[in-house]
Protein backbone atom coordinates (compact mmCIF):
# COMPACT_ATOMS: atom_id res chain seq x y z
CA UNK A 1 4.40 -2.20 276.21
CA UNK A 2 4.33 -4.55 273.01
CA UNK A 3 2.37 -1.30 270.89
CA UNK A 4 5.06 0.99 272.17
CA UNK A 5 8.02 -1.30 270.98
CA UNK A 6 6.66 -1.92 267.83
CA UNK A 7 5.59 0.80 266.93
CA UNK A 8 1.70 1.04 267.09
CA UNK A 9 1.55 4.53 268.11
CA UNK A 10 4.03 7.10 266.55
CA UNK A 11 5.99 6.71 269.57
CA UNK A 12 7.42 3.30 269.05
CA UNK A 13 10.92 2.51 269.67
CA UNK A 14 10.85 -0.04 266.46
CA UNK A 15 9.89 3.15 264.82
CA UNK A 16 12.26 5.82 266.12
CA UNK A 17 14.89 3.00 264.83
CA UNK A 18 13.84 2.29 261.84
CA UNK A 19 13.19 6.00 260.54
CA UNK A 20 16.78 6.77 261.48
CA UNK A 21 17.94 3.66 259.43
CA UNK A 22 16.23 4.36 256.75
CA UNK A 23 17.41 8.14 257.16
CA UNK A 24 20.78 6.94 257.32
CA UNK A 25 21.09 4.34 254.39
CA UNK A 26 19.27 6.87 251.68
CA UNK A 27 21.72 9.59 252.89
CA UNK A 28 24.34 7.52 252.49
CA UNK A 29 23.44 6.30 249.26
CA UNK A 30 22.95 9.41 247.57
CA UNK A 31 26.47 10.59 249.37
CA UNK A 32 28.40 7.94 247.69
CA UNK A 33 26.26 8.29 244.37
CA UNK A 34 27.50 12.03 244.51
CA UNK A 35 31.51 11.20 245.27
CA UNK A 36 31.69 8.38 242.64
CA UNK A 37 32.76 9.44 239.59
CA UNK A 38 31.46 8.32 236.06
CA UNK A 39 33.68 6.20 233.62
CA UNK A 40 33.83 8.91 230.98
CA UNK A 41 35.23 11.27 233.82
CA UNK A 42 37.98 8.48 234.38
CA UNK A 43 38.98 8.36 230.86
CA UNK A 44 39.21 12.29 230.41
CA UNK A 45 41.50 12.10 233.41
CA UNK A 46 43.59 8.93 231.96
CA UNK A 47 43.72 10.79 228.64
CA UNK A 48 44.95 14.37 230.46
CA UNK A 49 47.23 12.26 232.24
CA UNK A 50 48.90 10.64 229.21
CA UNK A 51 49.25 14.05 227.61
CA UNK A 52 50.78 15.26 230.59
CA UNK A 53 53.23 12.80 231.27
CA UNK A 54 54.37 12.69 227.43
CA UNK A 55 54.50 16.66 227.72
CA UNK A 56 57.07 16.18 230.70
CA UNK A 57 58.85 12.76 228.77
CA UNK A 58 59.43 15.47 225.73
CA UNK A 59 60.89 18.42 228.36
CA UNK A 60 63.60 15.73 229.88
CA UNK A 61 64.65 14.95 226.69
CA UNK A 62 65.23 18.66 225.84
CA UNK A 63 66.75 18.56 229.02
CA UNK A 64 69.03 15.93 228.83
CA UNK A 65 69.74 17.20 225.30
CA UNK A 66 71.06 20.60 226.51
CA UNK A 67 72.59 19.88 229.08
CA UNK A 68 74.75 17.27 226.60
CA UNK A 69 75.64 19.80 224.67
CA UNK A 70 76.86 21.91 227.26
CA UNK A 71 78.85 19.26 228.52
CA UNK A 72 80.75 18.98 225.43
CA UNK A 73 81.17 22.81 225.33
CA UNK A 74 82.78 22.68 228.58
CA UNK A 75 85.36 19.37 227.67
CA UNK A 76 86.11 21.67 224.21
CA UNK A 77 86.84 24.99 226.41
CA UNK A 78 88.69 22.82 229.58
CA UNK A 79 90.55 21.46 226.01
CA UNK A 80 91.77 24.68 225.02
CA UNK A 81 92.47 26.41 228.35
CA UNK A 82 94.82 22.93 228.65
CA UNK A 83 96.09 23.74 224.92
CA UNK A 84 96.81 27.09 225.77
CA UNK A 85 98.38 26.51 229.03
CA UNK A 86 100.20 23.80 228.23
CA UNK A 87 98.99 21.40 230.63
CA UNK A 88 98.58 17.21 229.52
């Protein structure tokens, strides 16, 4: 029984255990290896980011801009249809 366990013949439960372990662990290893990515990858992604997110700072500001001045070229026309109608 004690060469069974430990694996004296090929058999072995010690074995069988130990081979899937081992299986396993270098499978695992080599799956987290391939998911992790490198620094340099981080930093392109931080530096696409940045651009991105100025990109979209620069569009609200054009936004906000415009939409300004069409807020002043509604108080100039709601001043003349008042004017014109003779409303205070």
């Amino acid at each position: 029984m004690a060469k069974d366990l430990y694996g004296d013949n090929s058999n072995g439960l010690m074995r069988q255990i130990t081979v899937g372990i081992v299986t396993a662990a270098v499978i695992g290893v080599w799956a987290f290896a391939s998911t992790r990515a490198s620094s340099h990858d981080l930093e392109r992604v931080e530096i696409e980011s940045r651009s991105a997110d100025a990109a979209l700072n620069q569009e609200i500001r054009e936004l906000r801009t415009y939409l300004h001045e069409l807020d002043v070229e509604q108080s100039a026309f709601r001043a003349q249809v008042r004017e014109a109608l003779s409303i205070k």
